[in-house]
Protein backbone atom coordinates (compact mmCIF):
# COMPACT_ATOMS: atom_id res chain seq x y z
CA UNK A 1 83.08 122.51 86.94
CA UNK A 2 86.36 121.54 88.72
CA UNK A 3 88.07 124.52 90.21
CA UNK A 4 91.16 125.73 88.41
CA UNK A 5 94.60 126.82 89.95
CA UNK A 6 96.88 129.30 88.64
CA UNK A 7 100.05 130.48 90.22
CA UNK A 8 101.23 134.16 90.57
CA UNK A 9 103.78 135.70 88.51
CA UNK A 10 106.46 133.73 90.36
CA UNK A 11 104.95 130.73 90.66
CA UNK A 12 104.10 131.04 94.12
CA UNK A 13 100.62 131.71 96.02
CA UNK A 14 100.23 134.31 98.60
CA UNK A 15 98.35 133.12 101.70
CA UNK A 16 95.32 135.29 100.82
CA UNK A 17 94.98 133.52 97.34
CA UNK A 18 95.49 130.27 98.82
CA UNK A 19 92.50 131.14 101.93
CA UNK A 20 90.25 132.92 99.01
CA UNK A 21 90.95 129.25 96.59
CA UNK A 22 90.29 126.87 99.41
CA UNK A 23 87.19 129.06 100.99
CA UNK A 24 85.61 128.80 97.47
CA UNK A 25 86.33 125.57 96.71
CA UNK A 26 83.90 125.05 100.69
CA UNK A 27 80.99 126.58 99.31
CA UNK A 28 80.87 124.84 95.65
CA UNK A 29 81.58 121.61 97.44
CA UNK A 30 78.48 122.76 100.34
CA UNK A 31 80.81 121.89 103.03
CA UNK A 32 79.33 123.54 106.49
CA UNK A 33 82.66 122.82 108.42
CA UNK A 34 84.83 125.17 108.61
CA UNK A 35 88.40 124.72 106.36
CA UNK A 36 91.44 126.59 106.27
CA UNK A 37 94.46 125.42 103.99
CA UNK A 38 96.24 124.15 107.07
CA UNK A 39 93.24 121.69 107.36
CA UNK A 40 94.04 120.59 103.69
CA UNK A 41 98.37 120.21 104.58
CA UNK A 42 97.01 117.94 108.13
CA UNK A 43 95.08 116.16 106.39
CA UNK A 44 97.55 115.36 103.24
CA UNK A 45 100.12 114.78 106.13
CA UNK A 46 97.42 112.35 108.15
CA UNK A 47 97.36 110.59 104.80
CA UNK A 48 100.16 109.81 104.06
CA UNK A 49 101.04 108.63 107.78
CA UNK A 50 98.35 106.74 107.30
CA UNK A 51 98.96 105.12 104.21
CA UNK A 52 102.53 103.82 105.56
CA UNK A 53 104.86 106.80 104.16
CA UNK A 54 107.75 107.03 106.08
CA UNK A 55 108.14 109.85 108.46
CA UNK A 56 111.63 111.50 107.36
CA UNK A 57 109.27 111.81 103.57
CA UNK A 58 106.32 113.73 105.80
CA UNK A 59 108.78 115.70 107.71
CA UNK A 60 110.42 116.29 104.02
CA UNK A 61 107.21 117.21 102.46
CA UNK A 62 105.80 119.64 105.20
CA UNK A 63 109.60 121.23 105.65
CA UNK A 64 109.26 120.74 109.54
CA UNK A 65 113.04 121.64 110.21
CA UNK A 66 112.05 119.86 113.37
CA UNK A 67 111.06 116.10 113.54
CA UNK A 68 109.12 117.21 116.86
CA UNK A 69 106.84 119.15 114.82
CA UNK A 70 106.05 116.21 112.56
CA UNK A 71 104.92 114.21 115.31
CA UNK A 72 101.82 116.04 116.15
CA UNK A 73 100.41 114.21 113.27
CA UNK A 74 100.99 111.13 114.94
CA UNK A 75 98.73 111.23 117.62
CA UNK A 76 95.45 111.90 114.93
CA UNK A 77 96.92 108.65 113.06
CA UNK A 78 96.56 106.68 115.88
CA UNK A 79 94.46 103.82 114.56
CA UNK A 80 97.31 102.18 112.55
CA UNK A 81 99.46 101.72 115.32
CA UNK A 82 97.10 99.33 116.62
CA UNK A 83 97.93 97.47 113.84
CA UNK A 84 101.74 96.96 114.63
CA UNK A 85 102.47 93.33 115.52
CA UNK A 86 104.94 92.63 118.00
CA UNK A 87 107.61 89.87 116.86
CA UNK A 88 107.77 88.48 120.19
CA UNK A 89 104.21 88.35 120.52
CA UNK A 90 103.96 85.90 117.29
């Protein structure tokens, strides 16, 4: 049974509902590491860095008011940076 979300009466989750939905969703799913929801937004934010999404859209999507803040998921999405090829180096 997929777990179902529902919003408050203004559309809008308080951080207890949000810690009670993801803590629930742990044990159905028999995950033994711990999760909080900011696990959940890193991740989505490792993602998408990941997956080639341009920073100013992360720093967008996470409303980081500072770009330095974004950054900190750089340095988990290290491995594609590997992958950059140099244009001298062709």
């Amino acid at each position: 049974m997929p777990l179902v979300l529902t919003s408050g009466s203004k559309g809008k989750y308080s951080a207890k509902s949000v810690s009670a939905i993801v803590t629930k969703a742990r044990f159905k799913t028999k995950i033994k590491k711990k999760i909080i929801p900011h696990t959940l937004r890193h991740s989505f934010a490792t993602h998408l860095l990941e997956n080639g999404t341009d920073f100013r859209y992360i720093q967008n999507l996470l409303s980081h008011s500072s770009v330095k803040t974004t950054e900190l998921y750089t340095q988990v999405a290290v491995n594609n940076f590997i992958l950059i090829k140099n244009p001298l180096d062709l």
